[in-house]
C-alpha atoms as a PDB file:
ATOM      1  CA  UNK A   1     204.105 123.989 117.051  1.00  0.00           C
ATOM      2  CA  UNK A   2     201.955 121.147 118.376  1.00  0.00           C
ATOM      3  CA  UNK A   3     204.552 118.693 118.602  1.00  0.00           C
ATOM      4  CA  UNK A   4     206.542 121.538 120.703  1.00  0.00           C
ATOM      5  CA  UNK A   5     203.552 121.833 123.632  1.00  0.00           C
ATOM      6  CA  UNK A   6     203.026 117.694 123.609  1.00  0.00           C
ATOM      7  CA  UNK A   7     206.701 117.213 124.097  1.00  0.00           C
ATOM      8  CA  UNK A   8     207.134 120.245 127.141  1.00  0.00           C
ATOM      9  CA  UNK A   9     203.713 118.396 128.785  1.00  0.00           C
ATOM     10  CA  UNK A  10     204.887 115.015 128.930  1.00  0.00           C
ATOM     11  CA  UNK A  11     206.554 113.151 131.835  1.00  0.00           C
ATOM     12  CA  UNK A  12     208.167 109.831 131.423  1.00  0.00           C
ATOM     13  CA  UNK A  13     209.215 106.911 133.765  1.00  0.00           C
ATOM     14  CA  UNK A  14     210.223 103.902 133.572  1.00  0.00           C
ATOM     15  CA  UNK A  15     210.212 101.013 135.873  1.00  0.00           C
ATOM     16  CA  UNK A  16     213.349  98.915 137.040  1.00  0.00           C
ATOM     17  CA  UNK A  17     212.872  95.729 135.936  1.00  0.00           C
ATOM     18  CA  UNK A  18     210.020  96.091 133.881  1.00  0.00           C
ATOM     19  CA  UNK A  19     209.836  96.751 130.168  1.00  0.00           C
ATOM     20  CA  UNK A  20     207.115  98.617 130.318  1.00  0.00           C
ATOM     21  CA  UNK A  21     207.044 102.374 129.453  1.00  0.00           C
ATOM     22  CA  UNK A  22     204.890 104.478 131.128  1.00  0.00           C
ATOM     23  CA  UNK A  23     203.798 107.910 129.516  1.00  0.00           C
ATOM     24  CA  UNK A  24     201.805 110.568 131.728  1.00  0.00           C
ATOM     25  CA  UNK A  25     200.334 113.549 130.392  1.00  0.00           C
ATOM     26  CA  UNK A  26     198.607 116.124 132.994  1.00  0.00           C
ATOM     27  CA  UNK A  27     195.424 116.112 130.756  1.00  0.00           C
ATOM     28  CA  UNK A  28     195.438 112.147 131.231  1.00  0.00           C
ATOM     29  CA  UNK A  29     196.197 112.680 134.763  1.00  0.00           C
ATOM     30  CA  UNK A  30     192.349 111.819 135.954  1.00  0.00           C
ATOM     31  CA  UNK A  31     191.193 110.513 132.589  1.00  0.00           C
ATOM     32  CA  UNK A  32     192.908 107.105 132.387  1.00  0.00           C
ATOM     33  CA  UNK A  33     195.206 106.415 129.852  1.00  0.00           C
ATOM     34  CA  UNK A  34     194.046 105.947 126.125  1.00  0.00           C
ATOM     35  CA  UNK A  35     196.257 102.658 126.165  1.00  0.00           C
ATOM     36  CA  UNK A  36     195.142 101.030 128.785  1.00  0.00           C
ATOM     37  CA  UNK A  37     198.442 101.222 131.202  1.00  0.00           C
ATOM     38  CA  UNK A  38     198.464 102.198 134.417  1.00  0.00           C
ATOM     39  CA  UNK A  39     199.189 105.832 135.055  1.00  0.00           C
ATOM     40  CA  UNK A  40     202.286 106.494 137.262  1.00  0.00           C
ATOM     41  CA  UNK A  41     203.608 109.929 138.003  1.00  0.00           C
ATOM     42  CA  UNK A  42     207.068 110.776 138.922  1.00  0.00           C
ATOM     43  CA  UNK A  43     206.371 111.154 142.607  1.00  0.00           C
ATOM     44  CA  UNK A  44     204.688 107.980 142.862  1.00  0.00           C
ATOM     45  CA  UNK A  45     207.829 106.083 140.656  1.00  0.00           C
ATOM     46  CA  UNK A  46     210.023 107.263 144.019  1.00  0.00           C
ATOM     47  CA  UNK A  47     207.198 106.028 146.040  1.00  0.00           C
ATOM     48  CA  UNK A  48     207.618 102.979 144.862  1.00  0.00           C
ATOM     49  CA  UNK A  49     211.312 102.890 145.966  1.00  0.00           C
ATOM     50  CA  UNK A  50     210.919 103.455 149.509  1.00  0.00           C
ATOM     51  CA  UNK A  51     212.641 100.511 151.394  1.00  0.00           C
ATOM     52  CA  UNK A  52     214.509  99.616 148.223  1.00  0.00           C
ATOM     53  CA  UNK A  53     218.162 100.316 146.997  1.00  0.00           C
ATOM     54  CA  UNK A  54     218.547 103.740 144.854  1.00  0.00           C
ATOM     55  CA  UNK A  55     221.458 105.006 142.812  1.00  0.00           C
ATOM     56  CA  UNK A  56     221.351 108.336 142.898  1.00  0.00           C
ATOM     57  CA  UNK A  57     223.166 110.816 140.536  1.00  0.00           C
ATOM     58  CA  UNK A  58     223.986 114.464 141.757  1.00  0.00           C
ATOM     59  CA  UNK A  59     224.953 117.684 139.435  1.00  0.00           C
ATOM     60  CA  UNK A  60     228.795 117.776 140.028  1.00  0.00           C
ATOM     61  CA  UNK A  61     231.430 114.649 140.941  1.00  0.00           C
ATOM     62  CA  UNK A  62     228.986 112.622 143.343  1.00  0.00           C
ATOM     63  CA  UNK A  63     227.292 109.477 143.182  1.00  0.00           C
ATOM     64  CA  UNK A  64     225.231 107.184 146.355  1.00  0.00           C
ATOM     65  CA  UNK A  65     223.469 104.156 146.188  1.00  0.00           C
ATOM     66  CA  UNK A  66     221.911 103.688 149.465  1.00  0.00           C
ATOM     67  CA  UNK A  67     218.334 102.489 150.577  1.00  0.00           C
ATOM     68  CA  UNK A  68     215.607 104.767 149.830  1.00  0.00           C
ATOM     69  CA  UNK A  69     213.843 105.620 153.709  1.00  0.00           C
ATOM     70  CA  UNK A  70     211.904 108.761 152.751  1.00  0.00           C
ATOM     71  CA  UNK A  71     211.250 111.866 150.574  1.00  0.00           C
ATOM     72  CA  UNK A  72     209.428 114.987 150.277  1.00  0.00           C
ATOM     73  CA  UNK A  73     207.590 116.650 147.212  1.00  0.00           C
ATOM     74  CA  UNK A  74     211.286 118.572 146.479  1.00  0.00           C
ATOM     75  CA  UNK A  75     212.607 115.079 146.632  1.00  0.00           C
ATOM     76  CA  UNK A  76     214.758 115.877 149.300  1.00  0.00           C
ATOM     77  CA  UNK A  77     215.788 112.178 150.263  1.00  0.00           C
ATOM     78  CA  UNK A  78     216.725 110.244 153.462  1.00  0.00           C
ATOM     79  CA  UNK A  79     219.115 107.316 152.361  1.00  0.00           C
ATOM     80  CA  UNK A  80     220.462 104.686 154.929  1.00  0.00           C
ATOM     81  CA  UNK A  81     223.460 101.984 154.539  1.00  0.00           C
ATOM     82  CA  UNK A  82     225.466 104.348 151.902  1.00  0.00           C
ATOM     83  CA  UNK A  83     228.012 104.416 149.780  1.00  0.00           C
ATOM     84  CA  UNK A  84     228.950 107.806 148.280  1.00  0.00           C
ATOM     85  CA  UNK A  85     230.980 107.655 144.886  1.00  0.00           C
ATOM     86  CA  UNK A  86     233.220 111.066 144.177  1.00  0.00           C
ATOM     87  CA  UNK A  87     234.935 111.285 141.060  1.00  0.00           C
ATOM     88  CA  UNK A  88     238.107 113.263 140.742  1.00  0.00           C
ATOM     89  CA  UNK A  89     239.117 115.448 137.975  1.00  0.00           C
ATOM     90  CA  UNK A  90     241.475 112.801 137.061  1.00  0.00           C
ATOM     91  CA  UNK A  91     239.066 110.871 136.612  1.00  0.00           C
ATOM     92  CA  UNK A  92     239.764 108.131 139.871  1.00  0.00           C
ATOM     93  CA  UNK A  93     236.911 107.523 141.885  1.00  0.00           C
ATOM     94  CA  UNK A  94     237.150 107.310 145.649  1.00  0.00           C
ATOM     95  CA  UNK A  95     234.242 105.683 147.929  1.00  0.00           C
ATOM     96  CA  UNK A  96     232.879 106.288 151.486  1.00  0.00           C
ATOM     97  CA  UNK A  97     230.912 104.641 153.907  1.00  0.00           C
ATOM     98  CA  UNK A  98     228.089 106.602 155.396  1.00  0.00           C
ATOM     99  CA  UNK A  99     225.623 105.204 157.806  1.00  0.00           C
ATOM    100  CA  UNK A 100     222.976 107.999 156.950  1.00  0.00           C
ATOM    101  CA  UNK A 101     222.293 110.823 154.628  1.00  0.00           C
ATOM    102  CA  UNK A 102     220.013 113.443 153.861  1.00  0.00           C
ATOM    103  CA  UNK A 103     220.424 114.378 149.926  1.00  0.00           C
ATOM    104  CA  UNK A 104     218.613 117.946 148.563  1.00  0.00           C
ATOM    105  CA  UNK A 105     216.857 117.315 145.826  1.00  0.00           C
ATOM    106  CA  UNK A 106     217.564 120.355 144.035  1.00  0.00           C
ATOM    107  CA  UNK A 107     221.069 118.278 143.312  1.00  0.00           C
ATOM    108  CA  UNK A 108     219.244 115.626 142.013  1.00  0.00           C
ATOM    109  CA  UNK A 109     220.479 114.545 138.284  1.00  0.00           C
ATOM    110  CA  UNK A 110     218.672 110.790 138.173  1.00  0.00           C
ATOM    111  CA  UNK A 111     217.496 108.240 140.285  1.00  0.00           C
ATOM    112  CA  UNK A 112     217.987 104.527 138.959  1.00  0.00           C
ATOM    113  CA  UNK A 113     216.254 102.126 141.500  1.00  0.00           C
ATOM    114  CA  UNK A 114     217.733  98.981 142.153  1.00  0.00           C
ATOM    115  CA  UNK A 115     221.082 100.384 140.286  1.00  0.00           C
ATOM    116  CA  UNK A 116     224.799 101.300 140.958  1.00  0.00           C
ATOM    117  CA  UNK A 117     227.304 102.836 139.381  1.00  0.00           C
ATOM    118  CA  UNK A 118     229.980 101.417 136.991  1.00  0.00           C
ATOM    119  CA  UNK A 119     233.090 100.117 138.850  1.00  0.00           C
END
């Protein structure tokens, strides 16, 4: 159906601190948006985030909030001044301290900038 093909052909993102949703659609890509907002796609959301704290969410036990320093169009990611979360099938959670860290971005569950995990 319809509804089926809009749904597979839309990206969303949302901006940290803003209440603003922002809805891209790769026909509205160079058109402008019918509403009026600004169009923002995925890549440039991360953009936005370099030089800013990122909690970051990996398939699996393993959490990091660190600041965002770079990324590639695989958003492959090069975090500095991090803290890596593990979770243990017990459900404790131990932390670590890592200077620097280069995260593949096929692991790559969520990204919530400006966010960190529940203690």
């Amino acid at each position: 159906p319809e509804t089926d093909h809009l749904l597979r052909d839309k990206f969303v993102a949302s901006i940290s601190g803003d209440s603003q949703l922002l809805v891209c659609t790769p026909d509205m890509a160079d058109s402008g948006s019918s509403t009026g907002l600004p169009q923002l796609l995925p890549l440039e959301l991360v953009g936005k985030c370099i030089g800013s704290k990122l909690w970051v969410i990996l398939r699996g036990d393993r959490e990091f909030v660190g600041t965002l320093k770079g990324f590639d169009d695989f958003v492959n990611m090069v975090l500095e001044d991090v803290t890596e979360y593990k979770t243990a099938p017990d459900g404790s959670r131990t932390t670590e301290q890592l200077e620097q860290i280069l995260l593949n971005g096929n692991h790559v569950t969520m990204l919530v900038p400006g966010g960190s995990p529940p203690q």
